[in-house]
C-alpha atoms as a PDB file:
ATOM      1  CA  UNK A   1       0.000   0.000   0.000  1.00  0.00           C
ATOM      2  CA  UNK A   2       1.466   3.475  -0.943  1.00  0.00           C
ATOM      3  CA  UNK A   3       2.430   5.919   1.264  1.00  0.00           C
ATOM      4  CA  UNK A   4      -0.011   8.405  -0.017  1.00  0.00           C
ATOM      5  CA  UNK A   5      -3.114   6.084   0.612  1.00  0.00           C
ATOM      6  CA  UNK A   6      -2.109   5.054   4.240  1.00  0.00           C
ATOM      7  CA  UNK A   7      -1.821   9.115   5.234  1.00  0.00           C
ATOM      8  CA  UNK A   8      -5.079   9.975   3.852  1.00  0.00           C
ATOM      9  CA  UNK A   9      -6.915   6.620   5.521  1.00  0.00           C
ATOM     10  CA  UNK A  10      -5.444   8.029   9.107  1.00  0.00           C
ATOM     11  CA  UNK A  11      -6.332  11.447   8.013  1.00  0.00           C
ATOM     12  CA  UNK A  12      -9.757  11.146   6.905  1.00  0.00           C
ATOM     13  CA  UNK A  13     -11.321   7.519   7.951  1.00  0.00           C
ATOM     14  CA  UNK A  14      -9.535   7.170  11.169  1.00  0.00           C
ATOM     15  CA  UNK A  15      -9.959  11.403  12.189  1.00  0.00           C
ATOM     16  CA  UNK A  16      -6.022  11.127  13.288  1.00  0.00           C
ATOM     17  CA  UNK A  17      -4.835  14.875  14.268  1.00  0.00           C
ATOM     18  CA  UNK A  18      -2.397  16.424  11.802  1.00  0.00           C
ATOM     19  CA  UNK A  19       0.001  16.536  14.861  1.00  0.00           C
ATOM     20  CA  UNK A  20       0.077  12.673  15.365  1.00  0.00           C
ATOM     21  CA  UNK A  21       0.190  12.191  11.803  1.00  0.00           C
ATOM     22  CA  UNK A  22       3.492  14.436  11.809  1.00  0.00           C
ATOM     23  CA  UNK A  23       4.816  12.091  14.867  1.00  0.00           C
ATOM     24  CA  UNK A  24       4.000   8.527  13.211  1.00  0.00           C
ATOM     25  CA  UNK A  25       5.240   9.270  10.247  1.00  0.00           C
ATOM     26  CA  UNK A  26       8.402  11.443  11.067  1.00  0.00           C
ATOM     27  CA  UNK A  27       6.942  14.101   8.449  1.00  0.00           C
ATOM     28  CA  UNK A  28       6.698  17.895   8.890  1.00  0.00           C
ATOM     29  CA  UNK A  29       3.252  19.145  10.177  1.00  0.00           C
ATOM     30  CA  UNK A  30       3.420  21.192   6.639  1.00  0.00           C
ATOM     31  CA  UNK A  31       4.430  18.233   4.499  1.00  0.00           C
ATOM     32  CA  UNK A  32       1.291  16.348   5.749  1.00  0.00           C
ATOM     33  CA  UNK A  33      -0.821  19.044   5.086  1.00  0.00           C
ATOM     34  CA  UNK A  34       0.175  19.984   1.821  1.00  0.00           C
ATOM     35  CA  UNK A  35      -0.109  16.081   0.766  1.00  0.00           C
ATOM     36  CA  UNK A  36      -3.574  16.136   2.440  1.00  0.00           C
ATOM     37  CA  UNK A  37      -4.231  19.261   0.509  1.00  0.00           C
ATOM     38  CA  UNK A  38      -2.912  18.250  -2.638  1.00  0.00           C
ATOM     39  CA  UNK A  39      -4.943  15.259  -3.819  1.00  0.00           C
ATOM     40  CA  UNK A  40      -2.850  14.052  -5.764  1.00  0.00           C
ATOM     41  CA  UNK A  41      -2.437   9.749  -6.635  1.00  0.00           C
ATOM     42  CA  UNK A  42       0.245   7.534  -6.430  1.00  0.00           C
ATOM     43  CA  UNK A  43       0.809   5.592  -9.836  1.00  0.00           C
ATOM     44  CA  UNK A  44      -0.469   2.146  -9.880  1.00  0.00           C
ATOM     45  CA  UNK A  45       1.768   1.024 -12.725  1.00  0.00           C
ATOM     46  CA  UNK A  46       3.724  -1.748 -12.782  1.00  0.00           C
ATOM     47  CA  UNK A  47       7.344  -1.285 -14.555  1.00  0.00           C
ATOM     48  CA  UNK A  48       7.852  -3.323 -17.521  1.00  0.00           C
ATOM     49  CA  UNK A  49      10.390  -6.385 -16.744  1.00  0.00           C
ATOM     50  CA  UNK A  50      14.014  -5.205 -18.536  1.00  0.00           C
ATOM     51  CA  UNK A  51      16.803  -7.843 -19.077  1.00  0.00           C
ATOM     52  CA  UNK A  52      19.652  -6.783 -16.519  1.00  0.00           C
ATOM     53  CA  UNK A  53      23.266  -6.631 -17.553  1.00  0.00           C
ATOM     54  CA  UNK A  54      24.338  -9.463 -15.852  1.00  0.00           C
ATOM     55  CA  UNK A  55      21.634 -11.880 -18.308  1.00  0.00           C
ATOM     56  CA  UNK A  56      24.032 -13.152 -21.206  1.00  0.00           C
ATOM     57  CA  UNK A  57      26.753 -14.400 -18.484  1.00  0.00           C
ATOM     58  CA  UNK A  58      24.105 -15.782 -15.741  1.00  0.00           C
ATOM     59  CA  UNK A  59      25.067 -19.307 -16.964  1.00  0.00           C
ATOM     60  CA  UNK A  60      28.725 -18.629 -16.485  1.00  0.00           C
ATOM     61  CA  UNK A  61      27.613 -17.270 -13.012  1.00  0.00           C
ATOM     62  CA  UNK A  62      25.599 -19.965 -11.677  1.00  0.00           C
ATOM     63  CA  UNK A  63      28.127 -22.752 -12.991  1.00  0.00           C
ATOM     64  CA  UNK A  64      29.828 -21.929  -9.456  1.00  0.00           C
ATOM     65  CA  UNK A  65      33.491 -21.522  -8.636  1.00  0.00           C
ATOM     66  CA  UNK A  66      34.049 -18.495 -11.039  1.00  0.00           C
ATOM     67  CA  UNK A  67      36.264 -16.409  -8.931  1.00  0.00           C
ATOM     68  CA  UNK A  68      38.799 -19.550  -8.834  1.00  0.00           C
ATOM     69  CA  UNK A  69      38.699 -20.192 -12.627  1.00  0.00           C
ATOM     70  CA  UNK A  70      38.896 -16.450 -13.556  1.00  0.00           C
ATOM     71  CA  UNK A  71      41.736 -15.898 -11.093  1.00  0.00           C
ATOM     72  CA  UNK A  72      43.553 -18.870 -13.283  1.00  0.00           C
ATOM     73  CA  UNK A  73      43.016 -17.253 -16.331  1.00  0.00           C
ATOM     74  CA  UNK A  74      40.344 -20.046 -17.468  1.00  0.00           C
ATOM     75  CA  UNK A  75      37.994 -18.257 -18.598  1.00  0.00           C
END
């Protein structure tokens, strides 16, 4: 759950005091009111799945024991 959603449930279903709000969550009283003010939504996208740099040697990697063979010069 974003952070966004959880202020506004203790803000506005819950009746939690801007002060306490300001103590749980570590935030400026003005922070928390200008997030309660602002309205705005958190994204609810997911991020697409990229191939890392690491993917065209991962079966080098998991064949175990490459430090020893690359210190040797065997690879």
């Amino acid at each position: 759950m974003g952070f966004l959603s959880i202020l506004r449930r203790w803000a506005l279903r819950d009746k939690m005091p801007i002060r306490a709000l300001s103590r749980r969550m570590e935030l400026s009283r003005n922070t928390i009111g200008k997030y309660l003010r602002e309205g705005a939504v958190e994204s609810k996208f997911n991020t697409p799945s990229r191939p890392g740099k690491r993917d065209p040697y991962a079966d080098r990697l998991s064949a175990g024991c490459w430090r020893k063979r690359a210190r040797n010069g065997e690879l």
